[in-house]
Protein backbone atom coordinates (compact mmCIF):
# COMPACT_ATOMS: atom_id res chain seq x y z
CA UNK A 1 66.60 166.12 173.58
CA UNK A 2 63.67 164.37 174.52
CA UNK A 3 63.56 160.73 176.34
CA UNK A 4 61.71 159.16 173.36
CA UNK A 5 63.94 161.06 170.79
CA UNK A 6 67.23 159.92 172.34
CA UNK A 7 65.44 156.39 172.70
CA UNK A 8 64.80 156.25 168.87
CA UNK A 9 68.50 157.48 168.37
CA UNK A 10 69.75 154.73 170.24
CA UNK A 11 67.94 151.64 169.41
CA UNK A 12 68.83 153.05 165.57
CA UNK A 13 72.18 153.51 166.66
CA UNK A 14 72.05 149.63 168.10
CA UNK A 15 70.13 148.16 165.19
CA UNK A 16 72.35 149.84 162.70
CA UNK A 17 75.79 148.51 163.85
CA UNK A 18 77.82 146.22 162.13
CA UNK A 19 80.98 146.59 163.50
CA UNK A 20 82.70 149.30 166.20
CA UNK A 21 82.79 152.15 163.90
CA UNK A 22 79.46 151.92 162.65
CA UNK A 23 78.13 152.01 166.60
CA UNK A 24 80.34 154.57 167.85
CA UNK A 25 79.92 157.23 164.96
CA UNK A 26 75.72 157.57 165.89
CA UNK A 27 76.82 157.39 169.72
CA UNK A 28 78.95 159.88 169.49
CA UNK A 29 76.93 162.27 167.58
CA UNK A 30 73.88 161.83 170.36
CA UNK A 31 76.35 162.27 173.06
CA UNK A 32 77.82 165.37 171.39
CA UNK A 33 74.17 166.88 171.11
CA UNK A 34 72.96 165.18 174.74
CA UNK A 35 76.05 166.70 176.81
CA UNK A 36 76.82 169.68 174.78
CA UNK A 37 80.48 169.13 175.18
CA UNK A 38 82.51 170.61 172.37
CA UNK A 39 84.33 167.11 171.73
CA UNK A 40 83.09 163.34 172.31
CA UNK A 41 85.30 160.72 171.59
CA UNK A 42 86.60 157.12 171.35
CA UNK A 43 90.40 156.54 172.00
CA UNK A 44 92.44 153.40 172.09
CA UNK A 45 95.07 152.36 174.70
CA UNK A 46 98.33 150.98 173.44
CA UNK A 47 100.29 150.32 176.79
CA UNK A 48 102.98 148.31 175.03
CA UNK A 49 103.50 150.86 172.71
CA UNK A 50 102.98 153.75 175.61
CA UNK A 51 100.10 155.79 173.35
CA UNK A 52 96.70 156.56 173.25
CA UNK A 53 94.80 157.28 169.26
CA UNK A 54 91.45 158.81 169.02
CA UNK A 55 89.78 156.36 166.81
CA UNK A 56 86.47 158.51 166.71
CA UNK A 57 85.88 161.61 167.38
CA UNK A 58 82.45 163.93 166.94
CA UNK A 59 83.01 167.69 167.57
CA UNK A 60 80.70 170.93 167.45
CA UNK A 61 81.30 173.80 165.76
CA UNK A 62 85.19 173.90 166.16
CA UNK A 63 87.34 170.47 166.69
CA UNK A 64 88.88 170.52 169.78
CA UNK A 65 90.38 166.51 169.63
CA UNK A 66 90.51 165.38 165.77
CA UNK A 67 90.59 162.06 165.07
CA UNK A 68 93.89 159.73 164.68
CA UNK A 69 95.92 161.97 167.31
CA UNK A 70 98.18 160.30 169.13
CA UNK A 71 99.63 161.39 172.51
CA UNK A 72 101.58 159.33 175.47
CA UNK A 73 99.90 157.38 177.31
CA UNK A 74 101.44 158.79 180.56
CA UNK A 75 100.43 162.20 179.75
CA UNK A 76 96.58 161.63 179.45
CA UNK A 77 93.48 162.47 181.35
CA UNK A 78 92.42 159.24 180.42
CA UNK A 79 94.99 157.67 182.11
CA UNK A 80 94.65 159.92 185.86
CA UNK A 81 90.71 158.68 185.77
CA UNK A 82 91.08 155.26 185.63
CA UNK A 83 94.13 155.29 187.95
CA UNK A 84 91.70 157.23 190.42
CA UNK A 85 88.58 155.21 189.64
CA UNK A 86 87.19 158.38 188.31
CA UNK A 87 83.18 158.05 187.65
CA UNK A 88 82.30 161.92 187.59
CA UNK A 89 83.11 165.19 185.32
CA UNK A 90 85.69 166.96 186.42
CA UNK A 91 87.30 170.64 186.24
CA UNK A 92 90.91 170.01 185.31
CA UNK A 93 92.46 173.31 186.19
CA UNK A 94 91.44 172.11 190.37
CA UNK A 95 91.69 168.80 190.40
CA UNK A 96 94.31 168.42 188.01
CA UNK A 97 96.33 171.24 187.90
CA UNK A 98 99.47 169.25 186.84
CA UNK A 99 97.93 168.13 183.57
CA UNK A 100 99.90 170.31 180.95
CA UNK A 101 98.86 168.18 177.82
CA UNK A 102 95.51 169.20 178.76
CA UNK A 103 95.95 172.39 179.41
CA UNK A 104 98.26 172.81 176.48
CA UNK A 105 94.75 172.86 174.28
CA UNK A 106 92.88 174.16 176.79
CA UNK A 107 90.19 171.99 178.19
CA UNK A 108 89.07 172.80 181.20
CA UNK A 109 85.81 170.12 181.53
CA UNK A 110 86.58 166.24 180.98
CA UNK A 111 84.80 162.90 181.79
CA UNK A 112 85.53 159.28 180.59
CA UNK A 113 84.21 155.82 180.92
CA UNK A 114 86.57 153.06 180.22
CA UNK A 115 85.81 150.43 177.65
CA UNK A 116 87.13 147.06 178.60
CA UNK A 117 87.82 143.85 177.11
CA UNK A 118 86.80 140.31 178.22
CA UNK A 119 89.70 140.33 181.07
CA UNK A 120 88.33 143.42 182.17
CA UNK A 121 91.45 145.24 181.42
CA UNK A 122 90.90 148.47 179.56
CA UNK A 123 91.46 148.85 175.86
CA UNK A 124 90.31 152.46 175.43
CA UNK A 125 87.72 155.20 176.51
CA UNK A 126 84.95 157.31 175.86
CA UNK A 127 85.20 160.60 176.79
CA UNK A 128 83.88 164.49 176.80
CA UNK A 129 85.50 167.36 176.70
CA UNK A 130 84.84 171.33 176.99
CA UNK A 131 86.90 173.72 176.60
CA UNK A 132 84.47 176.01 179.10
CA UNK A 133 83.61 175.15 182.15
CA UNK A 134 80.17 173.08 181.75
CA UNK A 135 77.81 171.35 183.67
CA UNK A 136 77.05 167.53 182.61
CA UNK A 137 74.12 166.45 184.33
CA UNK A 138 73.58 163.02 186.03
CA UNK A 139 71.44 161.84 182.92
CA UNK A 140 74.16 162.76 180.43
CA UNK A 141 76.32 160.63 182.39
CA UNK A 142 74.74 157.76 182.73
CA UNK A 143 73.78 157.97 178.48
CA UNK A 144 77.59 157.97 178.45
CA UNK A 145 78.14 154.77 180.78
CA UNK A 146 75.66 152.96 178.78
CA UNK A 147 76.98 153.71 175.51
CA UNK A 148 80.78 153.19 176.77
CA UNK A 149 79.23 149.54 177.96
CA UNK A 150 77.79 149.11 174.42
CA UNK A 151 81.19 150.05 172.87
CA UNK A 152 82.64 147.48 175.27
CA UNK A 153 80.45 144.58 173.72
CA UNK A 154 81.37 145.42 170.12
CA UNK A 155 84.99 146.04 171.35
CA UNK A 156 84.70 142.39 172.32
CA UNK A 157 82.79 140.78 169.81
CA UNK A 158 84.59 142.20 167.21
CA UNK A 159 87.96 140.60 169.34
CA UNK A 160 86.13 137.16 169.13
CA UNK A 161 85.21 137.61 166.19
CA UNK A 162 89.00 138.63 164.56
CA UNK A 163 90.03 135.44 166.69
CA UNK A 164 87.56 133.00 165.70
CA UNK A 165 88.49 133.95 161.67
CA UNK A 166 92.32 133.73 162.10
CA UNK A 167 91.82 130.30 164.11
CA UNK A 168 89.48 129.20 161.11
CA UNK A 169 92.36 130.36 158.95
CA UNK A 170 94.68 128.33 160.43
CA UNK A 171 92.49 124.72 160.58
CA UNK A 172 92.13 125.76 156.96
CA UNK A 173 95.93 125.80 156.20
CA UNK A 174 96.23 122.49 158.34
CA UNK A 175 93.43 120.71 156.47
CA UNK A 176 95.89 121.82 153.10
CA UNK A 177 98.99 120.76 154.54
CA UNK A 178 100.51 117.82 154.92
CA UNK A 179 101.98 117.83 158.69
CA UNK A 180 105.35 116.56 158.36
CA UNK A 181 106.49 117.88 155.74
CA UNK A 182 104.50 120.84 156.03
CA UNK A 183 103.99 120.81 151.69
CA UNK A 184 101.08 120.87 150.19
CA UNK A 185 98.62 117.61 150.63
CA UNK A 186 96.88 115.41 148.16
CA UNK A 187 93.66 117.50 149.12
CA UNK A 188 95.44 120.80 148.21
CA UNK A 189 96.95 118.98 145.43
CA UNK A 190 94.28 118.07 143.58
CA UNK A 191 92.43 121.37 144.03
CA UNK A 192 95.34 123.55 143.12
CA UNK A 193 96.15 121.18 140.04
CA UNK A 194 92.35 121.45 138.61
CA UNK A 195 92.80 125.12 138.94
CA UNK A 196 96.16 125.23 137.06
CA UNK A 197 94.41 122.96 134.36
CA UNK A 198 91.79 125.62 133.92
CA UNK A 199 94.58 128.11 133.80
CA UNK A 200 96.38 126.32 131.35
CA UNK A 201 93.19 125.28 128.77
CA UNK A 202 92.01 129.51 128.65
CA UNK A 203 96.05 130.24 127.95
CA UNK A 204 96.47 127.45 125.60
CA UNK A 205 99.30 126.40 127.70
CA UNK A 206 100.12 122.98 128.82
CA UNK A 207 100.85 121.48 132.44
CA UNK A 208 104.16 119.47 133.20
CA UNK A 209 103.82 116.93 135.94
CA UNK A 210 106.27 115.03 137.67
CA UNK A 211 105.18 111.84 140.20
CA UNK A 212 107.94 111.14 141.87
CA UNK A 213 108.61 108.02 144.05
CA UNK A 214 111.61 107.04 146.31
CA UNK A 215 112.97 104.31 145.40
CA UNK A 216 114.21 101.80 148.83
CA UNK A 217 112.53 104.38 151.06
CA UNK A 218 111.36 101.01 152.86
CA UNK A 219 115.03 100.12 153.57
CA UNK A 220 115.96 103.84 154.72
CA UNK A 221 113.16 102.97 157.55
CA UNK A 222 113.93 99.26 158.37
CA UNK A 223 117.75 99.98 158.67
CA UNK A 224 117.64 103.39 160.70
CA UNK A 225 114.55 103.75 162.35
CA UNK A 226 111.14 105.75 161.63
CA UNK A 227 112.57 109.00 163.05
CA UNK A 228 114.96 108.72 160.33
CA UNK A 229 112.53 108.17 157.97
CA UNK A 230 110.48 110.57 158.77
CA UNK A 231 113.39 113.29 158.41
CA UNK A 232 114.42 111.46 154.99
CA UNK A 233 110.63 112.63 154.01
CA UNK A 234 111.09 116.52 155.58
CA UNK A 235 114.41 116.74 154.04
CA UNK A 236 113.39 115.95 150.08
CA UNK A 237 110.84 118.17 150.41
CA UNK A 238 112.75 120.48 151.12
CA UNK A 239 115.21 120.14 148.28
CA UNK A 240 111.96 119.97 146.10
CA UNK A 241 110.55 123.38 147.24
CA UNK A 242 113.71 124.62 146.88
CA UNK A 243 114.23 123.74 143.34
CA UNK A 244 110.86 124.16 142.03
CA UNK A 245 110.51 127.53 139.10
CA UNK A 246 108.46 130.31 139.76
CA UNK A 247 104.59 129.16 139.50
CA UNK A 248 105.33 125.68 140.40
CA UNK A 249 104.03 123.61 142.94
CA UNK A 250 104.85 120.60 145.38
CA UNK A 251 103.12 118.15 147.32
CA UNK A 252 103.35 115.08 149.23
CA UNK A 253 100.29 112.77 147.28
CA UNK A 254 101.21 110.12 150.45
CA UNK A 255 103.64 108.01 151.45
CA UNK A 256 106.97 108.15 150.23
CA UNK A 257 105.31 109.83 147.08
CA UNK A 258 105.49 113.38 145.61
CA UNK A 259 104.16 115.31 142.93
CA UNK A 260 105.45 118.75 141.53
CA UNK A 261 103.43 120.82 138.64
CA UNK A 262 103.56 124.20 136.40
CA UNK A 263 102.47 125.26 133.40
CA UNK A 264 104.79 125.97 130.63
CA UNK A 265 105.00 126.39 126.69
CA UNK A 266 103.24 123.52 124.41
CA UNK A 267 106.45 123.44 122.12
CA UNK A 268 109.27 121.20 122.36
CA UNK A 269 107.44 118.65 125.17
CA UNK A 270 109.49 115.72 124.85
CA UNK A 271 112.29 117.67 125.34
CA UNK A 272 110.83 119.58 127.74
CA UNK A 273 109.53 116.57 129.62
CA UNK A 274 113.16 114.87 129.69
CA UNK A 275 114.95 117.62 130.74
CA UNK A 276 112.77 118.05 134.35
CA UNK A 277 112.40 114.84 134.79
CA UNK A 278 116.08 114.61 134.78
CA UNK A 279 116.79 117.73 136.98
CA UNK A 280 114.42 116.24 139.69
CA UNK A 281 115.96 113.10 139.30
CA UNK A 282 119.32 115.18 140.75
CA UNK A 283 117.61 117.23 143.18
CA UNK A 284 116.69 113.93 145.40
CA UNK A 285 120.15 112.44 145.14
CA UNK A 286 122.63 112.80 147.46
CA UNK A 287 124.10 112.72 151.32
CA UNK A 288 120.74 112.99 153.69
CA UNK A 289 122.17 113.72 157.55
CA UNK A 290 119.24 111.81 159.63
CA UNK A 291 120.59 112.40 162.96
CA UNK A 292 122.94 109.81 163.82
CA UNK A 293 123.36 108.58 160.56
CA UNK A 294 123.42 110.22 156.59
CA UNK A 295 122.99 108.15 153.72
CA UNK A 296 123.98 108.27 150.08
CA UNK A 297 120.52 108.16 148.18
CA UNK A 298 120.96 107.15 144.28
CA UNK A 299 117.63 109.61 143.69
CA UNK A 300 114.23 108.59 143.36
CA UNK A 301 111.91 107.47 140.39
CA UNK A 302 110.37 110.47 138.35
CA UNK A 303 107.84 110.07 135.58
CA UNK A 304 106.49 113.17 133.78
CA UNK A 305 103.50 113.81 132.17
CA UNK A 306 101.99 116.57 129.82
CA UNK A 307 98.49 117.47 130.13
CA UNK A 308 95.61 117.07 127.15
CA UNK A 309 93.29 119.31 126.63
CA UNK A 310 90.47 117.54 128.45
CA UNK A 311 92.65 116.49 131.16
CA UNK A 312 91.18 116.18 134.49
CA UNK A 313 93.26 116.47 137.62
CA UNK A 314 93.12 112.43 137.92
CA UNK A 315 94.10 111.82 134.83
CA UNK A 316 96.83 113.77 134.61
CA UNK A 317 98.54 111.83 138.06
CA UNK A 318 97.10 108.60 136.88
CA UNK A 319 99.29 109.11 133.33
CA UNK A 320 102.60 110.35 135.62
CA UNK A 321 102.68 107.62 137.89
CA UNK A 322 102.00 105.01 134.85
CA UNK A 323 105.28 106.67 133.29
CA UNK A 324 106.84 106.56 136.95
CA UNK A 325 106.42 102.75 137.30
CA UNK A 326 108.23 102.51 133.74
CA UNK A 327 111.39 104.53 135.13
CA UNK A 328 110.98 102.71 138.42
CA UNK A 329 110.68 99.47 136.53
CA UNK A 330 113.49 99.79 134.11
CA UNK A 331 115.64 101.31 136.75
CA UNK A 332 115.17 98.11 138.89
CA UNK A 333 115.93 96.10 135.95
CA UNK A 334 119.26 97.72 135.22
CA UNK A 335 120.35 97.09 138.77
CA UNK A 336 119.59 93.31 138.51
CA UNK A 337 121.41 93.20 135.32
CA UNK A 338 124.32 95.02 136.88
């Protein structure tokens, strides 16, 4: 092959990449025709695991290493050149005579460059292989130590890259959650509830809402301490998660304040409404451990709401927590009059 041919091959191969595979497929097919090795390919080194996988492989006329193999890691070439520092082609049957994996399928020519990640510890290796006996001249090999220090910059980038999006992934989930409780926020809140409103609307369904408010969680801090508190807060939601239906959803909308949500039928809503309100009245009452102490809570304030049609998220929460302050009202009353 020409210089200005296998030029043009590899600025297309550069130019076309979008990810590892997309690189080392063209590579390896130059290489393949460059060295005229029956077999070029790209492995990956699991040492945890103890295996090494041909991820790519591009072979002549027969295949000689197919792709997705997997062999120990102890047994490869691979392996004996990088322990050795091995930069050159070698004849296995003299200088390693030992290697029966190799042997097994009969290659007698092999030579590898190690791809590396950012610690410059290897994470796998391009390599040639022959079944003959065949001459790979000092060009071919340095083709090969180029394109195994192109595959190490995707390698890498492509690492960075798969880091960068899980770490976004993870602010993202933060920004939705509310950190001590680890529910849902009001942020998430408000954009999962406008979604479930849309939901509801094209199904003709309608969306139950409870705002629920602790009643004398001021007291529960001023008597035992924030810490306390702050578990108080941990430990409804968890009783709320834990009693919610399938579809439903929880939040903490701030404060000592919570809101849970689902769609269900538009028949029968009074009854409906009455009969959650009153099962998360009895989910938050109860004995609360807080450390040192535990507490007897009577159960917190819960006013329900069923959405309109042309409900918006707001309104819905703004009608919940007016019926909310009613209970919370009336409740306060009783106890006076008591």
């Amino acid at each position: 092959m020409r210089s200005r041919e296998l030029l043009d091959q590899l600025m297309a191969a550069i130019n076309g990449a979008h990810d590892l595979e997309s690189l080392a497929r063209p590579l390896l097919s130059m290489l393949q025709q460059q060295s005229g090795a029956e077999s070029v390919y790209v492995t990956l080194i699991d040492q945890e695991s103890g295996v090494q996988r041909v991820l790519f492989s591009h072979n002549g006329r027969d295949t000689l290493i197919p792709e997705d193999i997997e062999v120990p890691w102890d047994q490869t070439l691979c392996k004996r050149a990088l322990e050795e520092g091995l930069n050159r082609p070698v004849e296995v049957d003299t200088h390693w005579p030992d290697a029966t994996l190799a042997r097994s399928i009969g290659i007698k020519t092999y030579f590898s460059q190690p791809i590396y990640r950012g610690d410059r510890s290897p994470v796998g290796t391009l390599c040639a292989a022959d079944r003959r006996v065949i001459d790979l001249p000092e060009a071919t090999q340095r083709l090969m130590r180029m394109a195994a220090l192109l595959l190490t910059r995707e390698w890498e980038h492509e690492r960075l890259l798969i880091q960068l999006q899980r770490e976004n992934a993870l602010l993202q989930n933060a920004a939705l959650l509310d950190p001590l409780t680890l529910i849902s926020n009001r942020r998430a809140l408000m954009d999962d509830l406008t979604r479930v409103l849309d939901n509801a609307r094209r199904l003709g369904a309608v969306v139950q809402l409870a705002f629920i408010d602790l009643d004398g969680f001021k007291d529960v801090n001023d008597r035992h301490g924030h810490a306390a508190g702050d578990e108080f807060l941990r430990l409804v939601a968890q009783r709320l998660q834990q009693g919610l239906r399938k579809g439903d959803g929880v939040a903490r909308y701030g404060g000592d304040e919570f809101v849970v949500y689902g769609m269900c039928g538009g028949e029968h809503q009074d009854g409906a409404r009455q009969a959650w309100q009153q099962r998360l009245e009895q989910l938050t009452r109860g004995t609360y451990a807080l450390g040192e102490v535990s507490i007897d809570y009577p159960g917190a304030s819960v006013g329900v709401s069923c959405s309109k049609p042309d409900d918006t998220a707001l309104t819905l929460l703004k009608r919940a927590d007016a019926h909310m302050y009613f209970v919370k009202t009336s409740r306060r009353n009783r106890s006076a009059a008591g």
